[in-house]
C-alpha atoms as a PDB file:
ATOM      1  CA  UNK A   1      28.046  12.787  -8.871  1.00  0.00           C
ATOM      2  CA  UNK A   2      24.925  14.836  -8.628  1.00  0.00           C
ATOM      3  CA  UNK A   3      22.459  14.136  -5.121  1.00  0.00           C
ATOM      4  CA  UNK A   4      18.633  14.822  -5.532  1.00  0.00           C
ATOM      5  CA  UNK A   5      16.950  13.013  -2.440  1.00  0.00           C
ATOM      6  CA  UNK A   6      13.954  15.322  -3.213  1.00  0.00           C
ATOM      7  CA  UNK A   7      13.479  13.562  -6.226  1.00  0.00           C
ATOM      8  CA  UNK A   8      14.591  10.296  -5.091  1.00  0.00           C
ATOM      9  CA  UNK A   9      17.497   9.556  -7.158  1.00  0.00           C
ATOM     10  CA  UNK A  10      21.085   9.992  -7.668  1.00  0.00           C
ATOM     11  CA  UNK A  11      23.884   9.521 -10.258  1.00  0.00           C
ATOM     12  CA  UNK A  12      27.226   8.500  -9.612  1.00  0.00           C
ATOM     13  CA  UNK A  13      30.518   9.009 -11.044  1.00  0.00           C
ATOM     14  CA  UNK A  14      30.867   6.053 -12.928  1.00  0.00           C
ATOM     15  CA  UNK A  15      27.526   7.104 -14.978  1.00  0.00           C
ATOM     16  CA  UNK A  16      25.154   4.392 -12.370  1.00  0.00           C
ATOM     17  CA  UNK A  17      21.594   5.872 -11.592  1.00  0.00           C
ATOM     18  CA  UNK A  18      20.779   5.208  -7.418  1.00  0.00           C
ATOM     19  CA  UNK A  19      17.290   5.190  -6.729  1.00  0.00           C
ATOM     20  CA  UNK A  20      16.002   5.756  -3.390  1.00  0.00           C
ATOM     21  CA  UNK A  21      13.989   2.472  -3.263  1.00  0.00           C
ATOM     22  CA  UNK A  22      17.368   0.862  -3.717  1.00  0.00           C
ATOM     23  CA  UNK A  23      16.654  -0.092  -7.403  1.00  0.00           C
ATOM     24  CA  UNK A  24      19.636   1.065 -10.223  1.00  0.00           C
ATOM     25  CA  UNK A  25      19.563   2.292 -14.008  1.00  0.00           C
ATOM     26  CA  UNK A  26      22.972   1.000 -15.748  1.00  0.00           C
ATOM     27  CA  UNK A  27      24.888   3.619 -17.636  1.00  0.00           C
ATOM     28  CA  UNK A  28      24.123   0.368 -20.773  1.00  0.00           C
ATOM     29  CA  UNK A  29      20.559   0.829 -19.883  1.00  0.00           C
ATOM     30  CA  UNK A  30      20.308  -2.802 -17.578  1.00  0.00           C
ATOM     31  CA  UNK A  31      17.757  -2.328 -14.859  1.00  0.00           C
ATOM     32  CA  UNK A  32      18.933  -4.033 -11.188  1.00  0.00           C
ATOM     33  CA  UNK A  33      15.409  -4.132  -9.370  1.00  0.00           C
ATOM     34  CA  UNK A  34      15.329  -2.299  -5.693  1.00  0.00           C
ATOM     35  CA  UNK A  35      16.239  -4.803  -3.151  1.00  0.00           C
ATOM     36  CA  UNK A  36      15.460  -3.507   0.295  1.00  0.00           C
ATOM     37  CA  UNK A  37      16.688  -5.635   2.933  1.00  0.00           C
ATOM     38  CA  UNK A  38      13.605  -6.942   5.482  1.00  0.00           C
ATOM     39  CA  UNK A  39      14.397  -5.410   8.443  1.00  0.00           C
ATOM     40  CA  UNK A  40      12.578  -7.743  11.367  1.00  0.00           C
ATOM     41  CA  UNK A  41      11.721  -4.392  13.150  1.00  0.00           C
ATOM     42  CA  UNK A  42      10.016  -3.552   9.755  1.00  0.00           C
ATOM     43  CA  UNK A  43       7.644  -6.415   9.456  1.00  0.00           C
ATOM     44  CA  UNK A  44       3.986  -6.736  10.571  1.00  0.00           C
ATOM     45  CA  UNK A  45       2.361  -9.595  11.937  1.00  0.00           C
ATOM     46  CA  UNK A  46      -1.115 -10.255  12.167  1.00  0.00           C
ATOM     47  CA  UNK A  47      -2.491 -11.198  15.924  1.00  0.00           C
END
């Protein structure tokens, strides 16, 4: 496993690239788009 959170990304052990925006890079090159969870104390309203 290598950790670079000051490049936003990490690989695991079984070959997976972790990006910090949640997205993934498949060790057979499929691409799982970042799927950050809405967080209700994240979202903006307009008054």
């Amino acid at each position: 496993m290598a950790y670079h959170p000051e490049q936003g990304w990490s690989l695991l052990c079984n070959g997976v690239l972790l990006f910090e925006d949640t997205g993934e890079l498949l060790p057979d090159g499929q691409i799982i788009a970042p799927h950050r969870p809405l967080d209700a104390g994240n979202i903006a309203t307009a008054a």
